[in-house]
N, C-alpha and C. Protein backbone atom coordinates (compact mmCIF):
# COMPACT_ATOMS: atom_id res chain seq x y z
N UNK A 1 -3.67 -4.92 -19.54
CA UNK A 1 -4.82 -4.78 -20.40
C UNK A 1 -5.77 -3.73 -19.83
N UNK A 2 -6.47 -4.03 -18.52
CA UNK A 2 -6.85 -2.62 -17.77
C UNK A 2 -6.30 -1.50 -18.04
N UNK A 3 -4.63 -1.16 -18.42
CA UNK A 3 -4.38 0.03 -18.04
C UNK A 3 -4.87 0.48 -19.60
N UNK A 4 -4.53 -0.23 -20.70
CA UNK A 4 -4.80 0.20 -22.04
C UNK A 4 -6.19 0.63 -22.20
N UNK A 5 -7.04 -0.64 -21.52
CA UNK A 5 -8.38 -0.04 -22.18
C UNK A 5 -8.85 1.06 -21.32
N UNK A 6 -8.45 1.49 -20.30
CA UNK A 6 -8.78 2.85 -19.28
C UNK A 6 -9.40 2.37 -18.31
N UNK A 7 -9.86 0.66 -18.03
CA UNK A 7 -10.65 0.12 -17.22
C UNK A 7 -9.80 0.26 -16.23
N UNK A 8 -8.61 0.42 -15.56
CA UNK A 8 -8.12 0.63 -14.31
C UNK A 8 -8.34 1.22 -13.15
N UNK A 9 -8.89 2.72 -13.56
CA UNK A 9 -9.74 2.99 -12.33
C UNK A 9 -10.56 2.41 -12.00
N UNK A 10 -11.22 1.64 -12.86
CA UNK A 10 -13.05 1.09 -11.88
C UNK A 10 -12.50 -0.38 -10.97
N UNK A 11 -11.70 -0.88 -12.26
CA UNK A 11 -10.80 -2.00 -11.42
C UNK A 11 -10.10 -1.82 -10.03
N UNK A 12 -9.33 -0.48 -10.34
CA UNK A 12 -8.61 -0.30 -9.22
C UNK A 12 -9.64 0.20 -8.07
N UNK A 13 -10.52 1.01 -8.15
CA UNK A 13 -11.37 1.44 -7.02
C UNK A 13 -12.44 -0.01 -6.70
N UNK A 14 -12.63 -1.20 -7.28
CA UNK A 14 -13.50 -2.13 -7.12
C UNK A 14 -12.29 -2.93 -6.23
N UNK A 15 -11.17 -3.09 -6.50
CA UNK A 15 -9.77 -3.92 -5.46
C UNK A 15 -9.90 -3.34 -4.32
N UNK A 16 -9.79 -1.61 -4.49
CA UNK A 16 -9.42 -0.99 -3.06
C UNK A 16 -10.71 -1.15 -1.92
N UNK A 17 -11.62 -1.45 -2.69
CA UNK A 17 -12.99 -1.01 -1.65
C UNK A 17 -12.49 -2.98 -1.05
N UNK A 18 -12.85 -3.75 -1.96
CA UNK A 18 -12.71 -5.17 -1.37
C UNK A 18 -11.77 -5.53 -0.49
N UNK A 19 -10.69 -4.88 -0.56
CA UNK A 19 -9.36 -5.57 0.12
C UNK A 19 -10.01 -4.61 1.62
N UNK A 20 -10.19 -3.63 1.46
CA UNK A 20 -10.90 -2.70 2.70
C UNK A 20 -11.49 -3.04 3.23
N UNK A 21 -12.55 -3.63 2.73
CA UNK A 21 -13.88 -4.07 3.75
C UNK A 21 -13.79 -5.70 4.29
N UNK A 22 -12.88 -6.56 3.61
CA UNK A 22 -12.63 -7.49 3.82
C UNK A 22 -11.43 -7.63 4.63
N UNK A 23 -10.65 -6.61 4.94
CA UNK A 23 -9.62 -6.52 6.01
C UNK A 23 -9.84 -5.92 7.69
N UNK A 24 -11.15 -5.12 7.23
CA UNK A 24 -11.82 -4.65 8.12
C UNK A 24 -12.82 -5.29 8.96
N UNK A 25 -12.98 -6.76 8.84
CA UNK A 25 -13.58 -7.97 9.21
C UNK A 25 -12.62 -8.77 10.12
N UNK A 26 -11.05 -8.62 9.82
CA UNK A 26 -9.88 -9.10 10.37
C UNK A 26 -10.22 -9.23 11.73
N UNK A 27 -10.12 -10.25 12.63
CA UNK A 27 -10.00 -10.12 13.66
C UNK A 27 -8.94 -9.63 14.68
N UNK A 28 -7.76 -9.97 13.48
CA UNK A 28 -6.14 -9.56 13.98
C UNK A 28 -5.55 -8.73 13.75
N UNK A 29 -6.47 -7.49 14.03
CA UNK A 29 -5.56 -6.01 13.03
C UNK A 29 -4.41 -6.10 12.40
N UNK A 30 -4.40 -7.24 11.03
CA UNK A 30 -3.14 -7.21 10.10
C UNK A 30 -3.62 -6.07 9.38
N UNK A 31 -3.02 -5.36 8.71
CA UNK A 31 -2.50 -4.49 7.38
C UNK A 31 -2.84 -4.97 6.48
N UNK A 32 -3.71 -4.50 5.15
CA UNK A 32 -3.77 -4.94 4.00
C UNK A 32 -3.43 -4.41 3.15
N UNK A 33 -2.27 -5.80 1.92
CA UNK A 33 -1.51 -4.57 1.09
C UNK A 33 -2.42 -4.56 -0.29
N UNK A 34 -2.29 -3.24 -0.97
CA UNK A 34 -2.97 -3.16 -2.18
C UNK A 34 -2.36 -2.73 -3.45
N UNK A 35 -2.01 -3.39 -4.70
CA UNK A 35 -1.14 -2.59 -5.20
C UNK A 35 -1.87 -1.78 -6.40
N UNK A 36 -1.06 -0.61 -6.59
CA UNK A 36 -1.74 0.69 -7.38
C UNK A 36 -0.90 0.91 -8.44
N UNK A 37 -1.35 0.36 -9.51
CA UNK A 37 -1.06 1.00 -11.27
C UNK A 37 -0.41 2.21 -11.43
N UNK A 38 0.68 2.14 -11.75
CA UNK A 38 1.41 3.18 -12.07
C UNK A 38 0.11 4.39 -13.42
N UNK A 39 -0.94 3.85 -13.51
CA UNK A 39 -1.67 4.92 -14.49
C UNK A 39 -2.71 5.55 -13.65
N UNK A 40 -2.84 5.14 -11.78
CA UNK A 40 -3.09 5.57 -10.82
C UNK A 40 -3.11 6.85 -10.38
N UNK A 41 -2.03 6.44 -10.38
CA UNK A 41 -0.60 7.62 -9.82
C UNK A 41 -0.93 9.16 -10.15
N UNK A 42 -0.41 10.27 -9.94
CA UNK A 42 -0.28 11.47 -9.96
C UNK A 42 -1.32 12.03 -11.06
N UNK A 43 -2.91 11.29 -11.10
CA UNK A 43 -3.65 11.58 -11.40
C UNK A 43 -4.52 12.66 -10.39
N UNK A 44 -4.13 13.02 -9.09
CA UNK A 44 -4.65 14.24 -8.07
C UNK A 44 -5.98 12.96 -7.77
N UNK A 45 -6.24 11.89 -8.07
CA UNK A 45 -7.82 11.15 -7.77
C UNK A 45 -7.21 10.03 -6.31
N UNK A 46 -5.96 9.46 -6.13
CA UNK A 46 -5.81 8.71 -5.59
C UNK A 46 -5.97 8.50 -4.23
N UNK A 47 -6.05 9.98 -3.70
CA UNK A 47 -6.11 10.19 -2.02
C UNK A 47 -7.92 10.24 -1.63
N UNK A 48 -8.61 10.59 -2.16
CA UNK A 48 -10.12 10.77 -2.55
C UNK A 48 -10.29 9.42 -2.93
N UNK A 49 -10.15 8.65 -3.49
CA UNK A 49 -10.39 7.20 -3.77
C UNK A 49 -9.93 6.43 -2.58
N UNK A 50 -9.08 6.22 -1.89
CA UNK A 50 -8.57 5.83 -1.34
C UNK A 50 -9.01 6.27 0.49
N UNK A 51 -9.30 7.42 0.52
CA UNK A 51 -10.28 7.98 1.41
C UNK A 51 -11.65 7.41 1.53
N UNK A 52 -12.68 7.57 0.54
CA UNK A 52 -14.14 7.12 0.20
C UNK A 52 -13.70 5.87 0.70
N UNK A 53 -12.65 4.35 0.14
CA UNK A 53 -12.60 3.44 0.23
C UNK A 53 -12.55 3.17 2.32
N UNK A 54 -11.71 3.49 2.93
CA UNK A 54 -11.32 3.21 3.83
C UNK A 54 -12.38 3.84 5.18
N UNK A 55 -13.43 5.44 4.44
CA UNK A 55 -14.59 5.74 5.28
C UNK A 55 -15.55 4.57 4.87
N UNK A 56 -15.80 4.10 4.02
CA UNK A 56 -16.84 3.32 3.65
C UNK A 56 -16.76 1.66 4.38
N UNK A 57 -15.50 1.09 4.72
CA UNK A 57 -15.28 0.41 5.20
C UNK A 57 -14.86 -0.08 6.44
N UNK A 58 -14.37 1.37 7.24
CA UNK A 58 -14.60 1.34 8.27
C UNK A 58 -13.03 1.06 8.91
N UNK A 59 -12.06 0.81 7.79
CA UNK A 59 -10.87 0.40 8.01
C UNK A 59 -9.83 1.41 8.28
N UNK A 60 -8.80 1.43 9.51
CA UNK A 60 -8.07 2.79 9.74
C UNK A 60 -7.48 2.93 8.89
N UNK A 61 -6.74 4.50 8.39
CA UNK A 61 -5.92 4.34 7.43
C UNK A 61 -4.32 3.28 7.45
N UNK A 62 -3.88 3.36 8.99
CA UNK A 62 -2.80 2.74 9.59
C UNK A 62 -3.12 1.27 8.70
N UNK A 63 -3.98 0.82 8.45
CA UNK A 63 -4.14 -1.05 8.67
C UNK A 63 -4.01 -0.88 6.89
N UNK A 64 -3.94 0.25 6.08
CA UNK A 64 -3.69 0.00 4.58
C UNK A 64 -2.45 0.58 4.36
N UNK A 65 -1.85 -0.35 3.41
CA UNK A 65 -0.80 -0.67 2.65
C UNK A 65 -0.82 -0.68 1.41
N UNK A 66 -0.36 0.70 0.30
CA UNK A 66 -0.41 0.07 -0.90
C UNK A 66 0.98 0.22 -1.37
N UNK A 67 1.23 -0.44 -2.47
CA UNK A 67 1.98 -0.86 -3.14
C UNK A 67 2.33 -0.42 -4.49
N UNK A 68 3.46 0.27 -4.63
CA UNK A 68 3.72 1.17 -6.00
C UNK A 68 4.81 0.99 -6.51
N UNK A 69 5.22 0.57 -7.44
CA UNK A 69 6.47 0.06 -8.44
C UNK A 69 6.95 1.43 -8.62
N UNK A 70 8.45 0.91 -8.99
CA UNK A 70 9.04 2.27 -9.55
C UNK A 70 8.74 2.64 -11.17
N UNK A 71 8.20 1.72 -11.69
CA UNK A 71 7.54 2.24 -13.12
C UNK A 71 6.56 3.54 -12.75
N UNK A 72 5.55 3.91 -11.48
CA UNK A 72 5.04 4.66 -11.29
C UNK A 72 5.94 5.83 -11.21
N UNK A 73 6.46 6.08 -10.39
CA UNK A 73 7.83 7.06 -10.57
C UNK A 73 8.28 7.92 -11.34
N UNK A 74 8.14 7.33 -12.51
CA UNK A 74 9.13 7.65 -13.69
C UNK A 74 8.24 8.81 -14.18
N UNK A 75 6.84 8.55 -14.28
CA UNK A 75 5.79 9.63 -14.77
C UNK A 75 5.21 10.71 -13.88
N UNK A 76 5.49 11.46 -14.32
CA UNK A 76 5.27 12.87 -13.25
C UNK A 76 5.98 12.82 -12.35
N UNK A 77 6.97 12.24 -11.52
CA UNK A 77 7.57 11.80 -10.71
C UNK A 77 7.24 13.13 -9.41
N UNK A 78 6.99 13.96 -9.35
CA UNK A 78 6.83 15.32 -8.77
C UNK A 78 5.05 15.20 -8.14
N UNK A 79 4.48 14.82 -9.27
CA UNK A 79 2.97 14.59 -8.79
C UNK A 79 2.39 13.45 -8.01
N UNK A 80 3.48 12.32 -8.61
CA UNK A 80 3.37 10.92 -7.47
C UNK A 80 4.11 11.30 -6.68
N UNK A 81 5.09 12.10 -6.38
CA UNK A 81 5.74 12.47 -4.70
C UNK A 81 4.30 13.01 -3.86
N UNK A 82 4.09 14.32 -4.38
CA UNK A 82 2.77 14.62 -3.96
C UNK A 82 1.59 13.88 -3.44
N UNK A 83 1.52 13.21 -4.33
CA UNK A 83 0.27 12.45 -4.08
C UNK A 83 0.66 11.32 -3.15
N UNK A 84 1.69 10.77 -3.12
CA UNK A 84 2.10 9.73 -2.06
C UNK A 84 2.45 10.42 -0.70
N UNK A 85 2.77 11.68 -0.53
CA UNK A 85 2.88 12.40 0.39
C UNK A 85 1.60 13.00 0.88
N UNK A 86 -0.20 12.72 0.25
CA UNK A 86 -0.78 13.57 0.93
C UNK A 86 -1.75 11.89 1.39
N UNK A 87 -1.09 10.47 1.09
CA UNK A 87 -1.69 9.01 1.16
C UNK A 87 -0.45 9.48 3.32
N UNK A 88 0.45 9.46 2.92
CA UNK A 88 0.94 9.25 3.97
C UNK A 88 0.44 9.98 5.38
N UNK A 89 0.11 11.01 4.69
CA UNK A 89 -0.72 11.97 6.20
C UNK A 89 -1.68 11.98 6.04
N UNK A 90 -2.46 11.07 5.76
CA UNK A 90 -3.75 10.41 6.27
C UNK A 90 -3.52 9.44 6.45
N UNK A 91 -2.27 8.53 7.09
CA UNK A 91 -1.14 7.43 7.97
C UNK A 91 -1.22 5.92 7.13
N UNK A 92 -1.58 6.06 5.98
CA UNK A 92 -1.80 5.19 4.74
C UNK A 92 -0.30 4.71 4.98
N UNK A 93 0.30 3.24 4.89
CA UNK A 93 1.95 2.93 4.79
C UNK A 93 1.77 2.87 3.32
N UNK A 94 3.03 2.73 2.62
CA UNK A 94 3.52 3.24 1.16
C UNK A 94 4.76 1.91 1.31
N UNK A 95 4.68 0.90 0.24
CA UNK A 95 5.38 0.21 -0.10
C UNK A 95 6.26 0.43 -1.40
N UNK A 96 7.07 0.03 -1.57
CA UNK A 96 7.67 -0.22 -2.91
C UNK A 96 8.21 -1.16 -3.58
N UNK A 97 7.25 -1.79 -4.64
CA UNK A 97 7.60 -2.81 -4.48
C UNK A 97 8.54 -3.05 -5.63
N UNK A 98 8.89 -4.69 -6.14
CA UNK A 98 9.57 -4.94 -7.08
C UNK A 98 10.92 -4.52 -6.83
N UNK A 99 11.48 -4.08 -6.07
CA UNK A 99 12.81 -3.00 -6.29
C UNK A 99 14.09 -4.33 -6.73
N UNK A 100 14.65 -3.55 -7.55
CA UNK A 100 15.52 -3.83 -8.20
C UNK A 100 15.29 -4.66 -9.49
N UNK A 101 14.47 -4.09 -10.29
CA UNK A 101 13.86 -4.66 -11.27
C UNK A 101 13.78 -3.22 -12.27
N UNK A 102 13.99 -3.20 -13.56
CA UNK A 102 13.27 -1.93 -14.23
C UNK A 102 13.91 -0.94 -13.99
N UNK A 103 13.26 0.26 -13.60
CA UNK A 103 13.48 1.48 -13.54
C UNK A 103 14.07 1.43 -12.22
N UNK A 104 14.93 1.07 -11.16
CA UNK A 104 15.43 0.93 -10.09
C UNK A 104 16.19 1.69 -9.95
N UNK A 105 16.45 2.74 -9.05
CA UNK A 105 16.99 4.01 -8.78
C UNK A 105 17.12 4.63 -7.51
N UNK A 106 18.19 4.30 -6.59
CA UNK A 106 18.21 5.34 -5.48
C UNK A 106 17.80 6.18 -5.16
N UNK A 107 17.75 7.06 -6.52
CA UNK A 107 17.50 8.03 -6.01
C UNK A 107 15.51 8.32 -5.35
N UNK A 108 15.07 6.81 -5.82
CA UNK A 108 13.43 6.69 -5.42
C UNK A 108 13.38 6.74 -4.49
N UNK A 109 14.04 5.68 -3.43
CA UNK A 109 14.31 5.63 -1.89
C UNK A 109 14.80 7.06 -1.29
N UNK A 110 15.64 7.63 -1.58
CA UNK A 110 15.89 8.93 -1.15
C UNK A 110 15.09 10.12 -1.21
N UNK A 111 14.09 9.74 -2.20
CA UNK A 111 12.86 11.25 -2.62
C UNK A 111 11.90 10.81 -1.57
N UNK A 112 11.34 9.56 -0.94
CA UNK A 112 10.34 9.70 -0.55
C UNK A 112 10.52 8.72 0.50
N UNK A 113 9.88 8.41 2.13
CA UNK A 113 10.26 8.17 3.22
C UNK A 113 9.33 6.88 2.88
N UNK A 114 9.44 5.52 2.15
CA UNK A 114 8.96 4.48 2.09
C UNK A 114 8.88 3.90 3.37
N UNK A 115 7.78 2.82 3.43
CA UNK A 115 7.58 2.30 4.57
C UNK A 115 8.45 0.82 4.69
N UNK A 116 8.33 0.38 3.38
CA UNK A 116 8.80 -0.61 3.43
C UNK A 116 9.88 -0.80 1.61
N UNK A 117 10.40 -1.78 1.32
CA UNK A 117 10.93 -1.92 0.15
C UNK A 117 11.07 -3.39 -0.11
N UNK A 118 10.67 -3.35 -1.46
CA UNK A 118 10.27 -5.09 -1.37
C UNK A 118 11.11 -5.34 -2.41
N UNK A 119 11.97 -6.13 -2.54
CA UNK A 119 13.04 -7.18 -3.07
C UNK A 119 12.30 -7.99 -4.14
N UNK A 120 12.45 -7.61 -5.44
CA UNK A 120 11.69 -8.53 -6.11
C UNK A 120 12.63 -10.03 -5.73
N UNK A 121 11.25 -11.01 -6.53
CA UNK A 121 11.18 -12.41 -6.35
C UNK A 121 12.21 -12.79 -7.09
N UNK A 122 12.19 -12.73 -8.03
CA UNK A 122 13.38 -13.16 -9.20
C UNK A 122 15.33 -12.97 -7.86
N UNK A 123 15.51 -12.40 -7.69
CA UNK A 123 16.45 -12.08 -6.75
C UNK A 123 16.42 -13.22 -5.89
N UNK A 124 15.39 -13.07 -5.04
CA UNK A 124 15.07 -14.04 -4.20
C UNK A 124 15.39 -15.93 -4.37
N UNK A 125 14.88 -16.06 -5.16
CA UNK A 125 14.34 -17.10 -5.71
C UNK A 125 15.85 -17.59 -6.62
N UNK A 126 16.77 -16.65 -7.09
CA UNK A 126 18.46 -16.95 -7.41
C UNK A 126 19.51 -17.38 -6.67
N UNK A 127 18.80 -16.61 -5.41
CA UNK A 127 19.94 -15.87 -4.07
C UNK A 127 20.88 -17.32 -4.06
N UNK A 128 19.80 -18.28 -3.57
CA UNK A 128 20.58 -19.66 -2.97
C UNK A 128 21.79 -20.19 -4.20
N UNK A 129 21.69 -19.64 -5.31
CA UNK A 129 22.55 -20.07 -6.60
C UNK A 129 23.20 -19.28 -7.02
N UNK A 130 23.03 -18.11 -7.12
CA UNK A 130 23.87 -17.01 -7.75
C UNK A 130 24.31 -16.15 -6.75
N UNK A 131 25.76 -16.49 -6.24
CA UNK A 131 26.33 -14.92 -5.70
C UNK A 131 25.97 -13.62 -6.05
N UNK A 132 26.02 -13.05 -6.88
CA UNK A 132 25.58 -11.87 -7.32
C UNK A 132 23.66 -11.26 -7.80
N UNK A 133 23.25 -12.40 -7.31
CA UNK A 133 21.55 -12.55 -6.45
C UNK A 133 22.06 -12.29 -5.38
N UNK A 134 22.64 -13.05 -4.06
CA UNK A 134 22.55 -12.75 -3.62
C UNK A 134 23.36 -11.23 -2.87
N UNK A 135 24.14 -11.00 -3.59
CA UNK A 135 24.83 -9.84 -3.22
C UNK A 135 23.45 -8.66 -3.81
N UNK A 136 22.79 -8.55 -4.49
CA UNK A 136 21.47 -7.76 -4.23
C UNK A 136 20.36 -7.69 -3.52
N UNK A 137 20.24 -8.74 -2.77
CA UNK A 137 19.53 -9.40 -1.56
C UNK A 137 20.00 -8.70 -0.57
N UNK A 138 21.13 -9.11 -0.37
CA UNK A 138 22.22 -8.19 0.99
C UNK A 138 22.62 -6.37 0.69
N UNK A 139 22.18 -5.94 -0.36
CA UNK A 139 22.66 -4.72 -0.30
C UNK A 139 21.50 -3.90 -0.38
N UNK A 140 20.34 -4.76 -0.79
CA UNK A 140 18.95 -3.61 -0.79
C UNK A 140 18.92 -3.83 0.67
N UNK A 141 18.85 -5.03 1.33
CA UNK A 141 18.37 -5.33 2.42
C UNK A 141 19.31 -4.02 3.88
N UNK A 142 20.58 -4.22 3.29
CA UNK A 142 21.44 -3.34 4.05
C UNK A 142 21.14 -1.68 3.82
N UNK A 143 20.91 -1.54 3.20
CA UNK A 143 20.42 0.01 2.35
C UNK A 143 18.76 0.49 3.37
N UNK A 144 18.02 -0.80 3.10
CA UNK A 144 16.85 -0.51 4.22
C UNK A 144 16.96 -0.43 5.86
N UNK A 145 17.68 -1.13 6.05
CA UNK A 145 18.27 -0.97 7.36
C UNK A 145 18.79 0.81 7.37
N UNK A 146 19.99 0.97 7.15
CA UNK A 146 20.71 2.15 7.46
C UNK A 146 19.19 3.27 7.02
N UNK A 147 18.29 2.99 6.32
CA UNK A 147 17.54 4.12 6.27
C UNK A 147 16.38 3.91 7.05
N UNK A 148 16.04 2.62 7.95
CA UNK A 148 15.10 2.76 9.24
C UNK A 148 14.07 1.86 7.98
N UNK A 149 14.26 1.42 6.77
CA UNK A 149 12.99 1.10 6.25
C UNK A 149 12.82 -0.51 6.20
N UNK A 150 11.69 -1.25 6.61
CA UNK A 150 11.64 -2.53 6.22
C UNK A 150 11.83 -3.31 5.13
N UNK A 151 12.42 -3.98 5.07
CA UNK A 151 12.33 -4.71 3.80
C UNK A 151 11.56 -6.09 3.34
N UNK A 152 11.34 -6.44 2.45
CA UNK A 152 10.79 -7.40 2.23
C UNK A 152 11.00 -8.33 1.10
N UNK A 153 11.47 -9.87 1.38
CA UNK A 153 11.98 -10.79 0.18
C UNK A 153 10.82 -11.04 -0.69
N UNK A 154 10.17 -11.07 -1.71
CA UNK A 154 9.24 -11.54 -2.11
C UNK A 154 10.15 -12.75 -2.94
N UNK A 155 8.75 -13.55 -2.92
CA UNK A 155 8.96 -14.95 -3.79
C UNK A 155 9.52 -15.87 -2.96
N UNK A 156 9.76 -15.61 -1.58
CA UNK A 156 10.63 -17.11 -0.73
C UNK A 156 9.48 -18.15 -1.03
N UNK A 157 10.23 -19.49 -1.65
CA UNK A 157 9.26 -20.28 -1.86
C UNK A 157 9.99 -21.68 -0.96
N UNK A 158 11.33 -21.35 -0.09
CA UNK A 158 11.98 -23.06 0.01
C UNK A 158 12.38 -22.68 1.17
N UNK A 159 12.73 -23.65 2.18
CA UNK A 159 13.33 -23.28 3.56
C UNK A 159 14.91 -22.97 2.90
N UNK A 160 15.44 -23.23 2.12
CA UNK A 160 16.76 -23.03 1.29
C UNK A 160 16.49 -21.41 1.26
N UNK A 161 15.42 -20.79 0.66
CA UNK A 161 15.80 -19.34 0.69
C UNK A 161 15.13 -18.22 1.80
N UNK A 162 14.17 -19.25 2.38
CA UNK A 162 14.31 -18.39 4.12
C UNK A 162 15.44 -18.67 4.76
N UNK A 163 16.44 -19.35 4.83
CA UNK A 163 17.72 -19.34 5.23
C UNK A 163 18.79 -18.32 5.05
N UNK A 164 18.22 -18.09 3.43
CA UNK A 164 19.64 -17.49 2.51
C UNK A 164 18.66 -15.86 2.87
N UNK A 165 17.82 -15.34 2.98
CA UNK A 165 17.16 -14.40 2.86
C UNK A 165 17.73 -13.54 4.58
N UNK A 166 17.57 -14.81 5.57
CA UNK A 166 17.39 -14.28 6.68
C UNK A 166 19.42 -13.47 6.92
N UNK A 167 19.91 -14.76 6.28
CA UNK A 167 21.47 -14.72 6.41
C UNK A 167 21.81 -13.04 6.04
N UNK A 168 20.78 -12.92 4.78
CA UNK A 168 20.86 -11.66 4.25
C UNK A 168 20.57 -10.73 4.85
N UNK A 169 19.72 -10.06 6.10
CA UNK A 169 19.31 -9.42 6.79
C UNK A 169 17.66 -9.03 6.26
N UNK A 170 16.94 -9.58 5.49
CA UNK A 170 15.50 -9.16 5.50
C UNK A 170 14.59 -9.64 6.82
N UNK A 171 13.91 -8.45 6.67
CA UNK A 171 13.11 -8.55 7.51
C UNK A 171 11.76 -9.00 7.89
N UNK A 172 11.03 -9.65 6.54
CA UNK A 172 10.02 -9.88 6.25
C UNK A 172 9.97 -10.80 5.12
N UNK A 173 8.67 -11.78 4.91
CA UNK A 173 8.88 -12.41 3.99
C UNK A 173 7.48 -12.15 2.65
N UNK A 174 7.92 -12.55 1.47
CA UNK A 174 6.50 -12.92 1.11
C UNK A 174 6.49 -14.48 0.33
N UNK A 175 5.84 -14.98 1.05
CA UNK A 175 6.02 -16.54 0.59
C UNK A 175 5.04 -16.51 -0.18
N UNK A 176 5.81 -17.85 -1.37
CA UNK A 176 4.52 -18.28 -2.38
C UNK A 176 3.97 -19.45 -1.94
N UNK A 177 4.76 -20.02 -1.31
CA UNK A 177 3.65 -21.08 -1.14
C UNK A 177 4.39 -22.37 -0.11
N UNK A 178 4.48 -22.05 1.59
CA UNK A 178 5.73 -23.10 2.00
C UNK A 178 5.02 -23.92 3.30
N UNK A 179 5.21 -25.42 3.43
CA UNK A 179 4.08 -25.94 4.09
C UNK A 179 5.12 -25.56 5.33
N UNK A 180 3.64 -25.80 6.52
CA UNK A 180 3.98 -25.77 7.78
C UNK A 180 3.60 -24.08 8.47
N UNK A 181 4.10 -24.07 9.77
CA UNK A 181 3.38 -22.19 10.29
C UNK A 181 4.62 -21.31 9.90
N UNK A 182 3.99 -20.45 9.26
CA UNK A 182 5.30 -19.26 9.01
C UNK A 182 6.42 -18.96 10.51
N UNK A 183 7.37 -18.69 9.49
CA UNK A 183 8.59 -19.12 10.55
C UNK A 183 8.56 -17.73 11.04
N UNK A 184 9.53 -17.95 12.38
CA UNK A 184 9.12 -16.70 13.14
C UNK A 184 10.94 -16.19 13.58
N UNK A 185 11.38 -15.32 13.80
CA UNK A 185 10.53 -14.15 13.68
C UNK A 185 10.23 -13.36 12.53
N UNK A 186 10.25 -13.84 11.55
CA UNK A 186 9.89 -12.61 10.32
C UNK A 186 8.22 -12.84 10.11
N UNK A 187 7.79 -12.25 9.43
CA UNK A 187 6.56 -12.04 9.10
C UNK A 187 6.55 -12.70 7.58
N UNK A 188 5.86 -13.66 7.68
CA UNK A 188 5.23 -13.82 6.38
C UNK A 188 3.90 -14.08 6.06
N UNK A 189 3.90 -13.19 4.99
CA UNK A 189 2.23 -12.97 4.03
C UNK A 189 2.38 -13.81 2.82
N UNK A 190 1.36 -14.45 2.18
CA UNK A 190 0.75 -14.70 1.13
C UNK A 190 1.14 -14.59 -0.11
C-alpha cells in the first residue's frame, strides 16, 4: 500500500533512521537488518538516505544490514547493481532475501557479491515434510557455501526444522518464535 500511494520513501527513511538509532544504543554490537522496497531501489536517493540515517545516529556503516528481494532486481537491474555497489563501499552488508521465491535467478547471486542469502520461510517450514523442500534448502544453502556467502533459513519455527535446516548446511537462523536460548552455534534473530 506504501509503495502505491508513494508513501514509501517517508516510511522507508522513518524505518531506516529508527532501526539506526535504536541499534546504535546496542550494547552488543549486533547488526541491524532493514529491509528496502524494491520502489527504493535504483532511484540514485538510497546511498544519501541511508548515509544521513547512519551519520545522524551514530551507527557504523558495518553494524547495517539491509535487505533486498529479488523483485528489486528485475527493475533497472543495472541501477540497483549500482546503487547496491556504492551501499557496499560505504561497508553497508547487502542481504537477499526471500530467495527462491518469485523472480529467483542465479544469475542475481552471480551479478552482485551478496553478503548473505536468505532461504525463504515457506521452504523452511516444508523441509521436515517435503523432500523436494528440502532439496532447496540443501542446494541454496550449498550454492552459498561454494560462493563464501552466508546463508540464512528464515521461518525456523520447531526444533524439527533447526535439525532439518542444520542437516542442510545453513548457517544462520531466523526464528519465528522458539522457547528456550537460541541454539548455538548458528545465530538466531527474531
Amino acid at each position: 500500500m506504501a509503495e502505491q500511494t508513494g508513501l514509501i520513501e517517508r516510511l522507508g527513511q522513518l524505518v531506516l533512521h529508527r532501526a539506526c538509532r535504536d541499534a546504535a544504543s546496542w550494547p552488543d554490537e549486533a547488526r541491524v537488518a532493514v529491509n528496502i522496497s524494491a520502489a527504493q531501489l535504483g532511484q540514485g536517493t538510497l546511498a544519501g538516505l541511508i548515509s544521513t540515517a547512519l551519520q545522524a545516529s551514530g551507527l557504523p556503516a558495518t553494524r547495517l544490514e539491509i535487505e533486498v528481494t529479488e523483485t528489486a532486481l528485475v527493475n533497472d537491474e543495472s541501477r540497483v547493481m549500482e546503487e547496491l555497489h556504492q551501499l557496499r563501499a560505504m561497508g553497508v552488508h547487502i542481504a537477499l532475501d526471500d530467495f527462491g521465491t518469485g523472480y529467483s535467478s542465479l544469475s542475481h547471486i552471480r551479478s552482485f557479491p551478496f553478503d548473505k542469502i536468505k532461504i525463504d520461510g515457506s521452504f523452511v517450514r516444508d523441509s521436515t515434510t517435503r523432500p523436494d523442500c528440502a532439496a532447496v534448502v540443501r542446494a541454496i544453502a550449498d550454492i552459498g557455501h561454494r560462493l563464501g556467502v552466508t546463508t540464512v533459513a528464515e521461518g525456523v519455527e520447531t526444533q524439527e526444522h533447526l535439525d532439518a535446516i542444520r542437516a542442510e548446511g545453513c548457517q544462520e537462523i531466523q526464528a519465528m518464535s522458539m522457547p528456550g536460548p537460541s541454539p548455538s552455534p548458528m545465530t538466531a534473530r527474531p
